[in-house]
PDB file of N, CA and C in Angstrom:
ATOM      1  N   UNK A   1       0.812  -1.192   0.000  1.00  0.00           N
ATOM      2  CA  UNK A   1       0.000   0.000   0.000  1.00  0.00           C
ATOM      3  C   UNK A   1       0.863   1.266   0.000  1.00  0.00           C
ATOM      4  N   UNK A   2       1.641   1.252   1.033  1.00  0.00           N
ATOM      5  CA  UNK A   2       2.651   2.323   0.764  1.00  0.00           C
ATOM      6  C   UNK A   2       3.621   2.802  -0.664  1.00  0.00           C
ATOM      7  N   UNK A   3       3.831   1.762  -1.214  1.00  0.00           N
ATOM      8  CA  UNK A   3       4.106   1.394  -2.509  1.00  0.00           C
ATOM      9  C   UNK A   3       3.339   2.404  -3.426  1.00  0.00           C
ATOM     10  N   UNK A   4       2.208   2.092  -3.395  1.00  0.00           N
ATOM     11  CA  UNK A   4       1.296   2.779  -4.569  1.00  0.00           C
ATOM     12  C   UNK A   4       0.733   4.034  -3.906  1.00  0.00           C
ATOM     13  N   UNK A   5       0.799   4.706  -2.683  1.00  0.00           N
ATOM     14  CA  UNK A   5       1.254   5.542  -2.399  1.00  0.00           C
ATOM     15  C   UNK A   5       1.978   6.341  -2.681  1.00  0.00           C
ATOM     16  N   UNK A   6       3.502   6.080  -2.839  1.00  0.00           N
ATOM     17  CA  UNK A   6       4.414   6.811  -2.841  1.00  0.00           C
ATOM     18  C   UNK A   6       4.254   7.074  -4.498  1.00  0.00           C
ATOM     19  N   UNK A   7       4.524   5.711  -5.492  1.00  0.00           N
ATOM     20  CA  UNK A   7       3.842   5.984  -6.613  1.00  0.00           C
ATOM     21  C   UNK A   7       3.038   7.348  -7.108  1.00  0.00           C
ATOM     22  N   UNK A   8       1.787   6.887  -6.463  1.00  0.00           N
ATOM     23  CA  UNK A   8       1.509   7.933  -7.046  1.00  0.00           C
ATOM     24  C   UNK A   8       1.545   9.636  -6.776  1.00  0.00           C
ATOM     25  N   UNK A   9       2.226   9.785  -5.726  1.00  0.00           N
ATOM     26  CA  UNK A   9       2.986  11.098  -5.353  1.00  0.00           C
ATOM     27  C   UNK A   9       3.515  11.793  -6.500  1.00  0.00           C
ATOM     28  N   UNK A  10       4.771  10.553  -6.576  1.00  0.00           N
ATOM     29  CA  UNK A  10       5.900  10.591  -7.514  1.00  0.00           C
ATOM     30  C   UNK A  10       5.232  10.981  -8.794  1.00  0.00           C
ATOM     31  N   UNK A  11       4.156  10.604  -8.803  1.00  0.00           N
ATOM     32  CA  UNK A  11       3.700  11.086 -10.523  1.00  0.00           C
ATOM     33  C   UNK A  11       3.174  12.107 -10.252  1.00  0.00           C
ATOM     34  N   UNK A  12       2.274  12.712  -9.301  1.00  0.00           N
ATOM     35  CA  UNK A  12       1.249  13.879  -9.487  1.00  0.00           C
ATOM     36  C   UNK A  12       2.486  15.149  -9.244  1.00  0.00           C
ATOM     37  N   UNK A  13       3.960  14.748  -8.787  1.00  0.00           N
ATOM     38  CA  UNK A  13       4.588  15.811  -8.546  1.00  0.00           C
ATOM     39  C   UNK A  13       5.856  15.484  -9.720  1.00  0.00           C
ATOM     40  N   UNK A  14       5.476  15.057 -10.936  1.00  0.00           N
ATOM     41  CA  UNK A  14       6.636  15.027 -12.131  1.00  0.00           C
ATOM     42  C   UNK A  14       5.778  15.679 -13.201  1.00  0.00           C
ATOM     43  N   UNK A  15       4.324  15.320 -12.832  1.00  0.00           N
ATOM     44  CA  UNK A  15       3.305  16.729 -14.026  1.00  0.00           C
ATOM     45  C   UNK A  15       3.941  17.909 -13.968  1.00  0.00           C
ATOM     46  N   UNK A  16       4.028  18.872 -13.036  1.00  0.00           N
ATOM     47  CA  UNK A  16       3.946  20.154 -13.387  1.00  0.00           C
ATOM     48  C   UNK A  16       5.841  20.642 -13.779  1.00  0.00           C
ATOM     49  N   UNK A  17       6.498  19.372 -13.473  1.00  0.00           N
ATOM     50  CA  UNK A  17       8.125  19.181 -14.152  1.00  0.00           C
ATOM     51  C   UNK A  17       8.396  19.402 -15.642  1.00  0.00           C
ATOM     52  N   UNK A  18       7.009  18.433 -15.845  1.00  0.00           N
ATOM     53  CA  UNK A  18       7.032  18.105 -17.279  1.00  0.00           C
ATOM     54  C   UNK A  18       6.569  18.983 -18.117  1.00  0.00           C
ATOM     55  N   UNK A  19       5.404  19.867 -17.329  1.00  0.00           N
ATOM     56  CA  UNK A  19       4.747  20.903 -18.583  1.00  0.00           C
ATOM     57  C   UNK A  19       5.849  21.786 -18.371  1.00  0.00           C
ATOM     58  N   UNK A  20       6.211  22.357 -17.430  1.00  0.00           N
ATOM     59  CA  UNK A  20       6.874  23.788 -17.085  1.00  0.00           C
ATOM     60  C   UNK A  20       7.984  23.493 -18.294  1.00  0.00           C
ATOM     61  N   UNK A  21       9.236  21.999 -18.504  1.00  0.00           N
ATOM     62  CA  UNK A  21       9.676  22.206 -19.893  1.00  0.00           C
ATOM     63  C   UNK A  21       9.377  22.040 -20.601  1.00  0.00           C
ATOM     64  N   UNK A  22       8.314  21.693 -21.251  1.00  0.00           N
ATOM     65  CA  UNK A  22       7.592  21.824 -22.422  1.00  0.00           C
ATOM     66  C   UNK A  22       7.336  23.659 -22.771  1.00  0.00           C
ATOM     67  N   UNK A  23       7.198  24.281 -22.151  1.00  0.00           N
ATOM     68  CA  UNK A  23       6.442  25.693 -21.800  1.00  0.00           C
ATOM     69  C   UNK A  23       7.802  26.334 -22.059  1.00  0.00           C
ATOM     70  N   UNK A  24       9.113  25.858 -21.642  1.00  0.00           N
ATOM     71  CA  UNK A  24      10.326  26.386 -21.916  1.00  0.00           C
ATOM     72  C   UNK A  24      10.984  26.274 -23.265  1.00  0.00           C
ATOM     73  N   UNK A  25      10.661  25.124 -23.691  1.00  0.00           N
ATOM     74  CA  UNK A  25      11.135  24.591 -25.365  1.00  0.00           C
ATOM     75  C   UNK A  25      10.563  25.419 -26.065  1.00  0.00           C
ATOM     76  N   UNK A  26       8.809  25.833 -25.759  1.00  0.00           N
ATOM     77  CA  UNK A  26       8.252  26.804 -26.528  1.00  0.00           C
ATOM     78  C   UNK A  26       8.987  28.227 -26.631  1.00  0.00           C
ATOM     79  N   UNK A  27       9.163  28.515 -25.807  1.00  0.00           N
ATOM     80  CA  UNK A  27       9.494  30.025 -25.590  1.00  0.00           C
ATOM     81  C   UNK A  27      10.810  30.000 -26.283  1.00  0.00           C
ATOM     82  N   UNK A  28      11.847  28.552 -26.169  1.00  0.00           N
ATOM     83  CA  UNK A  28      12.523  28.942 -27.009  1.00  0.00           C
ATOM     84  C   UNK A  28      12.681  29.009 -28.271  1.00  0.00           C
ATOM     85  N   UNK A  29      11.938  28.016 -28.902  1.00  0.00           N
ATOM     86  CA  UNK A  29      11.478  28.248 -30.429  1.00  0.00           C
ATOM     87  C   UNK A  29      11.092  29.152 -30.526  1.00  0.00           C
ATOM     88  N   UNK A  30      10.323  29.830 -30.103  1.00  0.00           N
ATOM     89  CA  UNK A  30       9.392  31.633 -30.391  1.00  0.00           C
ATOM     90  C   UNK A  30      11.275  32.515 -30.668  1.00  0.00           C
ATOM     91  N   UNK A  31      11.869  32.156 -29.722  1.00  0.00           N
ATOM     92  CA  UNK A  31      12.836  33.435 -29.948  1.00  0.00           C
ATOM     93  C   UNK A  31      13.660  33.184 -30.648  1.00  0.00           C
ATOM     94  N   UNK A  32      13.720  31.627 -30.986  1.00  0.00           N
ATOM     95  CA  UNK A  32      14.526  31.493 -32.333  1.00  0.00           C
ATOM     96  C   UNK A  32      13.783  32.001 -33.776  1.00  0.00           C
ATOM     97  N   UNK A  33      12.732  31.842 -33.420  1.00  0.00           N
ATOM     98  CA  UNK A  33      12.044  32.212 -34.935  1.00  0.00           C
ATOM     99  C   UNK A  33      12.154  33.676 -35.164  1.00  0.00           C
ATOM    100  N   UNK A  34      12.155  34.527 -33.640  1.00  0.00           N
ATOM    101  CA  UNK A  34      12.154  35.785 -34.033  1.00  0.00           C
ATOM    102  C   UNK A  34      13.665  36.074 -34.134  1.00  0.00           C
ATOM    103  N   UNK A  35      14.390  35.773 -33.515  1.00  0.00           N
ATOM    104  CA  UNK A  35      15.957  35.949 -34.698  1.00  0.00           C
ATOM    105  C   UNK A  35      16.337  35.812 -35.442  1.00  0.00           C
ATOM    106  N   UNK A  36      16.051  35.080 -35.914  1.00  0.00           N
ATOM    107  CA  UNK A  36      16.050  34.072 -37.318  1.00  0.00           C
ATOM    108  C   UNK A  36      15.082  35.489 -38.642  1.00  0.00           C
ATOM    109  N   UNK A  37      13.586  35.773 -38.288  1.00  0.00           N
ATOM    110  CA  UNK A  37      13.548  37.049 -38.545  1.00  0.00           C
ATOM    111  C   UNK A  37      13.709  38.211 -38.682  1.00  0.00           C
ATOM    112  N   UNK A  38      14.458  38.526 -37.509  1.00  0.00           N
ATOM    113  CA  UNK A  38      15.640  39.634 -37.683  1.00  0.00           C
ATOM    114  C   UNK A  38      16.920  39.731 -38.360  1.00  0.00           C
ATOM    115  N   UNK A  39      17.043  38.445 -38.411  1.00  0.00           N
ATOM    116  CA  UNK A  39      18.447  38.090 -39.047  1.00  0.00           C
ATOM    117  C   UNK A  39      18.278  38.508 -41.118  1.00  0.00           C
ATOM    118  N   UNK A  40      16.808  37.796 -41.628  1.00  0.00           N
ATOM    119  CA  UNK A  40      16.359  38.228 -42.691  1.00  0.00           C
ATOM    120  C   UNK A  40      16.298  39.522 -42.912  1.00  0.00           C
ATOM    121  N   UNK A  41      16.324  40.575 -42.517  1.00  0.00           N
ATOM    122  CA  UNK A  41      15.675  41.871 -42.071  1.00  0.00           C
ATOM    123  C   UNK A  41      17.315  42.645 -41.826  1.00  0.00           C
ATOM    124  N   UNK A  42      17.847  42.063 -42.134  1.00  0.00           N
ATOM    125  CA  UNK A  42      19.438  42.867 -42.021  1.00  0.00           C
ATOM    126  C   UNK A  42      19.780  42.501 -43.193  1.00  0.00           C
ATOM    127  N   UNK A  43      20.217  43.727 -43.608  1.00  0.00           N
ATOM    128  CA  UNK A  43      21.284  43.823 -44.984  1.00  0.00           C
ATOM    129  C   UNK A  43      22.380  44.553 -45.056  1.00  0.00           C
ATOM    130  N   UNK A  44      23.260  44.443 -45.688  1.00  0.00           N
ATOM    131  CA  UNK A  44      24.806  45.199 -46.209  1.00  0.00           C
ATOM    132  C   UNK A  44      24.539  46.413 -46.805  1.00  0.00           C
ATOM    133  N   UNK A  45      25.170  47.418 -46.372  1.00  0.00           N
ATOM    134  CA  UNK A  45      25.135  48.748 -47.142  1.00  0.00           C
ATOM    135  C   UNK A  45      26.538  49.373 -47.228  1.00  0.00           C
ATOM    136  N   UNK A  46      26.561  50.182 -48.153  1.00  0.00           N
ATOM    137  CA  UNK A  46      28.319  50.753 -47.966  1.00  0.00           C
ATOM    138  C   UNK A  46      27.727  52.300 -48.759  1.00  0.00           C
ATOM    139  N   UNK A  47      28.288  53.107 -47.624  1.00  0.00           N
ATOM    140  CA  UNK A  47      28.075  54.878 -47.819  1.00  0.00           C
ATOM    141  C   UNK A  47      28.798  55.578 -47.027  1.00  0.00           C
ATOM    142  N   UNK A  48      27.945  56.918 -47.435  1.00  0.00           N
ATOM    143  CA  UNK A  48      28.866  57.711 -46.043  1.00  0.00           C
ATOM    144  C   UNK A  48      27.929  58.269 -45.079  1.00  0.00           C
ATOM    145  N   UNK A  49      28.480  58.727 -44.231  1.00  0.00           N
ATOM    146  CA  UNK A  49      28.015  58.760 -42.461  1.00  0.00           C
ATOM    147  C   UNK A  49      27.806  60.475 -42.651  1.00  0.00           C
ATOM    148  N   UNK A  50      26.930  61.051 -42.130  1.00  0.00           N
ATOM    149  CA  UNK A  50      26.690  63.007 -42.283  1.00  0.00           C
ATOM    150  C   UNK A  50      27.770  62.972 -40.892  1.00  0.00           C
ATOM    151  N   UNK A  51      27.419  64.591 -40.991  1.00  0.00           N
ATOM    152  CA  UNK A  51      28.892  65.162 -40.219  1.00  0.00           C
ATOM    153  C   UNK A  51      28.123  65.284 -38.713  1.00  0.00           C
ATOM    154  N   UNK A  52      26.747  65.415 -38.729  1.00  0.00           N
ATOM    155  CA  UNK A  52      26.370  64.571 -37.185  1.00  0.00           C
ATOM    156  C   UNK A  52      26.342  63.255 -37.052  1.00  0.00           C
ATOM    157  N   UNK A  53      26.318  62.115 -38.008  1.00  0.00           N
ATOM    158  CA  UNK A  53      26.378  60.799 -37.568  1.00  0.00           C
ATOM    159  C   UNK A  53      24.583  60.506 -37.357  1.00  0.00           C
ATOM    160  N   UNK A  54      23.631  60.965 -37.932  1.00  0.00           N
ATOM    161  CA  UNK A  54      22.265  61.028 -37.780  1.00  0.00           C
ATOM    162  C   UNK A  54      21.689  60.272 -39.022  1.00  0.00           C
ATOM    163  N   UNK A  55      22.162  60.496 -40.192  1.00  0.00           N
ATOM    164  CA  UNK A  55      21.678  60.081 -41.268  1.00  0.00           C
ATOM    165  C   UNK A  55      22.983  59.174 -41.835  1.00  0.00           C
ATOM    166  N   UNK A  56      22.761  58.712 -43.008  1.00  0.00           N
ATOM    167  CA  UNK A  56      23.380  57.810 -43.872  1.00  0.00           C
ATOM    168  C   UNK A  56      23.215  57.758 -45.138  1.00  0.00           C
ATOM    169  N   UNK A  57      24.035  57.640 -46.139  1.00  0.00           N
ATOM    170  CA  UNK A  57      23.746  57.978 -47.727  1.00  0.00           C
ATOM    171  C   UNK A  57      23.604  57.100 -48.074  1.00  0.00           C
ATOM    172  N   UNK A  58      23.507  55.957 -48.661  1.00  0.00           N
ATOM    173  CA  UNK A  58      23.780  54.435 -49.654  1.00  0.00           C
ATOM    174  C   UNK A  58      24.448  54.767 -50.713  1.00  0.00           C
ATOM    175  N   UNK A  59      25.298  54.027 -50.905  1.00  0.00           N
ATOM    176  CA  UNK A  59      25.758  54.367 -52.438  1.00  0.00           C
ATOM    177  C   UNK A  59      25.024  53.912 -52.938  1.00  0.00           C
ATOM    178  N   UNK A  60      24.052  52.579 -53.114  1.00  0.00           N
ATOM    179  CA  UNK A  60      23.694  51.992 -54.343  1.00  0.00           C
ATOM    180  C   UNK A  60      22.601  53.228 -54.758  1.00  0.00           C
ATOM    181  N   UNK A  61      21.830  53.481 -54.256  1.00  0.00           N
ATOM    182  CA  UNK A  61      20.788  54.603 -54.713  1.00  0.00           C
ATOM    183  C   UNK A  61      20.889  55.865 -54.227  1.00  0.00           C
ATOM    184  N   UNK A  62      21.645  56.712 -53.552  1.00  0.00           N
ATOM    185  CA  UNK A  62      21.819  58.108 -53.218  1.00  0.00           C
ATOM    186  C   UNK A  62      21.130  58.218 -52.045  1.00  0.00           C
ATOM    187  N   UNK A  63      20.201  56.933 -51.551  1.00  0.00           N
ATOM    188  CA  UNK A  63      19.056  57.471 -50.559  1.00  0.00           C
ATOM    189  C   UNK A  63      19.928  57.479 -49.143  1.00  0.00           C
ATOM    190  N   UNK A  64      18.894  58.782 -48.363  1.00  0.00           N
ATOM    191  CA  UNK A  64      19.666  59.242 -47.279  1.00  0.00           C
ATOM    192  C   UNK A  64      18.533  58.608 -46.384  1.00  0.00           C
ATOM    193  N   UNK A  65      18.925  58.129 -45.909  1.00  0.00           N
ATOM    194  CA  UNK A  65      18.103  57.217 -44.255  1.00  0.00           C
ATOM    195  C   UNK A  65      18.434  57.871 -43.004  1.00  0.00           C
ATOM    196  N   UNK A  66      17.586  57.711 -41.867  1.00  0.00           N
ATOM    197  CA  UNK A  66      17.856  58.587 -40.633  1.00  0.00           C
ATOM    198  C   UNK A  66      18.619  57.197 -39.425  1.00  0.00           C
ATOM    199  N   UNK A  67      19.271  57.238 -39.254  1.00  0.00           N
ATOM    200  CA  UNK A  67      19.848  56.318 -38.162  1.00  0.00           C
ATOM    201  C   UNK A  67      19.050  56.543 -36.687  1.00  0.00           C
ATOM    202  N   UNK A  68      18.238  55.511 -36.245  1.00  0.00           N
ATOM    203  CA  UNK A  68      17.891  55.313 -34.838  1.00  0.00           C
ATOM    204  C   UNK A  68      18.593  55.522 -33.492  1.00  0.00           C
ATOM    205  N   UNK A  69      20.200  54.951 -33.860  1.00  0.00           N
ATOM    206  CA  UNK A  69      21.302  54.979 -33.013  1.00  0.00           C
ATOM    207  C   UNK A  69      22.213  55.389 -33.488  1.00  0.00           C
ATOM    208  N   UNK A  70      22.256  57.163 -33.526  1.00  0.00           N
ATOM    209  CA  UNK A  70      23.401  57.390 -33.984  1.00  0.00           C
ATOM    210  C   UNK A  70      24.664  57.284 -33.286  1.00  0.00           C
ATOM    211  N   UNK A  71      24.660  57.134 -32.109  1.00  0.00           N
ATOM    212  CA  UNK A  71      26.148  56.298 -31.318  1.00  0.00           C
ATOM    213  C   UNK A  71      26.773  55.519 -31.596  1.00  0.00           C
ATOM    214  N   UNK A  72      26.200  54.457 -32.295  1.00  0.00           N
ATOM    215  CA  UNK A  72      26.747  53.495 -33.532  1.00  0.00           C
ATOM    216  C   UNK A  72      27.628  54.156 -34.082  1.00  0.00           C
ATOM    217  N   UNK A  73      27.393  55.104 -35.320  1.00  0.00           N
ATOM    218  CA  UNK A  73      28.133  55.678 -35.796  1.00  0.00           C
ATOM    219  C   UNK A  73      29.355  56.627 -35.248  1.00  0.00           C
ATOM    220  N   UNK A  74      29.432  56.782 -33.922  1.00  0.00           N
ATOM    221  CA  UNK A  74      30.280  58.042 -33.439  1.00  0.00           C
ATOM    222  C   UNK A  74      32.115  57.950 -34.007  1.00  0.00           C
ATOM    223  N   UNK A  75      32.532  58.473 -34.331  1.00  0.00           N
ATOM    224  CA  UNK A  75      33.759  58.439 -34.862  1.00  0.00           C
ATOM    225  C   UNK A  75      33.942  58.126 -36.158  1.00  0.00           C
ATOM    226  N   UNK A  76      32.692  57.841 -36.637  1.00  0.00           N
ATOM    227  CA  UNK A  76      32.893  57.675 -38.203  1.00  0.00           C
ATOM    228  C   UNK A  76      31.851  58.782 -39.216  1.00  0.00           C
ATOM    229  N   UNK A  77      31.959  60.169 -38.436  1.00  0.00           N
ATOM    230  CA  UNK A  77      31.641  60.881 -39.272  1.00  0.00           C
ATOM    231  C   UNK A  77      32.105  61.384 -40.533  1.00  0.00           C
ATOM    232  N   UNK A  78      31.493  61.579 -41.708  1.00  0.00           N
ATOM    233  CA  UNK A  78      32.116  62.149 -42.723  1.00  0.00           C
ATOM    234  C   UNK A  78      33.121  60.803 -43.472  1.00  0.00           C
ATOM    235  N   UNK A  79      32.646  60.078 -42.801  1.00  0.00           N
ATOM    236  CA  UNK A  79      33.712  59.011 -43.407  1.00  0.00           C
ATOM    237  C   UNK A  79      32.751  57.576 -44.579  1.00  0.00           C
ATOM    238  N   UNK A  80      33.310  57.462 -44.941  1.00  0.00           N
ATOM    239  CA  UNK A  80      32.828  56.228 -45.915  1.00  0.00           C
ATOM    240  C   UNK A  80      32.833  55.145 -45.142  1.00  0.00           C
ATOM    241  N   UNK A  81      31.967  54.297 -44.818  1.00  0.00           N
ATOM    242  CA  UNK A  81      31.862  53.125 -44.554  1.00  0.00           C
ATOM    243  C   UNK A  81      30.966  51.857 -45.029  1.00  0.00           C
ATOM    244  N   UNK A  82      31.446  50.899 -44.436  1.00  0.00           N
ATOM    245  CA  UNK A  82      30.710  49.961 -44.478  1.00  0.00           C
ATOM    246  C   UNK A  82      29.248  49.030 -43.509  1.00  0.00           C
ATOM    247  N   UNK A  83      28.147  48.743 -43.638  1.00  0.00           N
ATOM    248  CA  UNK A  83      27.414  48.821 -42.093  1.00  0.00           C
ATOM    249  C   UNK A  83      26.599  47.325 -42.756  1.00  0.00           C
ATOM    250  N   UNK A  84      26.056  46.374 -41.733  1.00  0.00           N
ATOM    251  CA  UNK A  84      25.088  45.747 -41.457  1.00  0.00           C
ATOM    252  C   UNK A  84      24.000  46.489 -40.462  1.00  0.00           C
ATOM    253  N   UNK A  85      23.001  46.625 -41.301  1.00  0.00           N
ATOM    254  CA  UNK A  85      21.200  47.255 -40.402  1.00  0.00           C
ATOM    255  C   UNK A  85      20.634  46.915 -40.478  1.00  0.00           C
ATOM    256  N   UNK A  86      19.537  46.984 -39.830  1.00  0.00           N
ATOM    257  CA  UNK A  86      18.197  46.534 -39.725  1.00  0.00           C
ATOM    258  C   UNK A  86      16.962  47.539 -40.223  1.00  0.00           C
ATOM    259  N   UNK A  87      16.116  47.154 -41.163  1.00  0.00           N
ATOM    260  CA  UNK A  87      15.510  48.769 -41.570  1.00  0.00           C
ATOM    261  C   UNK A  87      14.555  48.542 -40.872  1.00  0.00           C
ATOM    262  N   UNK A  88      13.660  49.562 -40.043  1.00  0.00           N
ATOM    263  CA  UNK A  88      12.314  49.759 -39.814  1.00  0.00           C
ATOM    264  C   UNK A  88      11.661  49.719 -40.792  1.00  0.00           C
ATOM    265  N   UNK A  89      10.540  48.623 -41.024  1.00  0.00           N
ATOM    266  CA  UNK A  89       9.592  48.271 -42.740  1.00  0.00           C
ATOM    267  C   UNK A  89       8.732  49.700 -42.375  1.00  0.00           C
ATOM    268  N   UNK A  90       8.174  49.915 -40.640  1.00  0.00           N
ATOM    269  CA  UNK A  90       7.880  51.225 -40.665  1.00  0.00           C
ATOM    270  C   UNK A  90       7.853  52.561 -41.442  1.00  0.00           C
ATOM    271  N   UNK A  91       8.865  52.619 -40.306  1.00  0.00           N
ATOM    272  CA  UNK A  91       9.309  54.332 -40.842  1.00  0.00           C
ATOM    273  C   UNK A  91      11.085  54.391 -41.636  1.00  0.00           C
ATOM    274  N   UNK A  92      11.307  53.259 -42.280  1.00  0.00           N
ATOM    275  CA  UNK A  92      12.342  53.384 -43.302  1.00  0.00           C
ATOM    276  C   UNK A  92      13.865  53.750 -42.342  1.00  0.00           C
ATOM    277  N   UNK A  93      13.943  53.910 -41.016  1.00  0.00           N
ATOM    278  CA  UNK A  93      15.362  54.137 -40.523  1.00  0.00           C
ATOM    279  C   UNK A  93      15.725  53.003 -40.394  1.00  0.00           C
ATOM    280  N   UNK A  94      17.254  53.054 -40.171  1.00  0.00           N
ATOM    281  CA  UNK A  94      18.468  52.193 -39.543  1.00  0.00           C
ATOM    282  C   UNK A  94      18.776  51.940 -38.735  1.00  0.00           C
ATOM    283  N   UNK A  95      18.822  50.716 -37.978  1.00  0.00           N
ATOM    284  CA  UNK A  95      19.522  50.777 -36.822  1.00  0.00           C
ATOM    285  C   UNK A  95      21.125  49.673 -37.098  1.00  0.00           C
ATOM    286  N   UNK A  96      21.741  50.675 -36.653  1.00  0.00           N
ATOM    287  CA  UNK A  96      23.242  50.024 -37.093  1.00  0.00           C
ATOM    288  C   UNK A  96      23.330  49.104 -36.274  1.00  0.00           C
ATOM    289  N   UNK A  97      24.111  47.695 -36.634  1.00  0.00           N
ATOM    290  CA  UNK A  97      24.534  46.640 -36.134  1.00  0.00           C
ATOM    291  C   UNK A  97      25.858  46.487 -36.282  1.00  0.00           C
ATOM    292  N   UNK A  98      26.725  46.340 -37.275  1.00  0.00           N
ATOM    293  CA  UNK A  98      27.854  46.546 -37.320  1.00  0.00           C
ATOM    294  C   UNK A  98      28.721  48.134 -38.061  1.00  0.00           C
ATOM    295  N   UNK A  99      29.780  47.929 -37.946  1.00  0.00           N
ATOM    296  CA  UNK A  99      30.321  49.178 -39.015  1.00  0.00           C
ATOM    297  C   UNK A  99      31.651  48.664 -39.266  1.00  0.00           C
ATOM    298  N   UNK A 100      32.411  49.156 -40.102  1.00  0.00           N
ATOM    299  CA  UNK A 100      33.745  48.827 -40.749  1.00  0.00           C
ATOM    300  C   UNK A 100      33.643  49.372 -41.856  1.00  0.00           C
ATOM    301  N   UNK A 101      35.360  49.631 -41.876  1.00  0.00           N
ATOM    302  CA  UNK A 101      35.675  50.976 -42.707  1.00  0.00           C
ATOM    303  C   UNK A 101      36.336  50.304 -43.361  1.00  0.00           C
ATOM    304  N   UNK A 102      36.062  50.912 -44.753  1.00  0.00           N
ATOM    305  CA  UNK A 102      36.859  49.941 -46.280  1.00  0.00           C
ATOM    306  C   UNK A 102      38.219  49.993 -46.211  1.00  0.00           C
ATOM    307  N   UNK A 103      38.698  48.456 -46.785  1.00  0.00           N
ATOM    308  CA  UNK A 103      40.467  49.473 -46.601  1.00  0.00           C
ATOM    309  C   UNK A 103      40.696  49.700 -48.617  1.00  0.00           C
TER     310      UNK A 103
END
């Protein structure tokens, strides 16, 4: 009797073990999918930086974009570079992710 007792303890207290990681696997698929989306959503650009570091030119089309974080940019004003961003599908700005300067 004690037997099937303890039994079934042992099970009614490995349920809420079992969902809680299940509930964790989820959450981590969710944030892989949303990186994995962000990751699509970044592209290569190569331009130059304005002399506040606020905007950005593209070479491929002349277009001037407003940078979100212009701290990103700090020290590479006026300078030509190279950047990985992320565009707002929004409102069309940048947020810089990487930078490097052509050699």
């Amino acid at each position: 009797m004690k037997t099937l007792v303890v039994s079934v303890a042992v099970l009614a207290l490995s349920l809420p073990i079992t969902a809680v990681a299940q509930d964790a696997t989820k959450q981590n698929d969710n944030q892989t999918q949303q990186n994995q989306a962000h990751a699509k959503n970044n592209k290569n650009m190569s331009g130059k930086v304005s002399s506040d570091g606020k905007t950005f030119t593209n070479d491929v089309d002349s277009k001037n974009y407003r940078v979100n974080n212009p701290s990103a940019l700090q020290d590479y004003e006026d300078q030509h570079v190279a950047v990985i961003v992320a565009v707002d599908p929004d409102t069309g700005d940048l947020h810089i992710i990487q930078v490097e300067v052509p050699q």
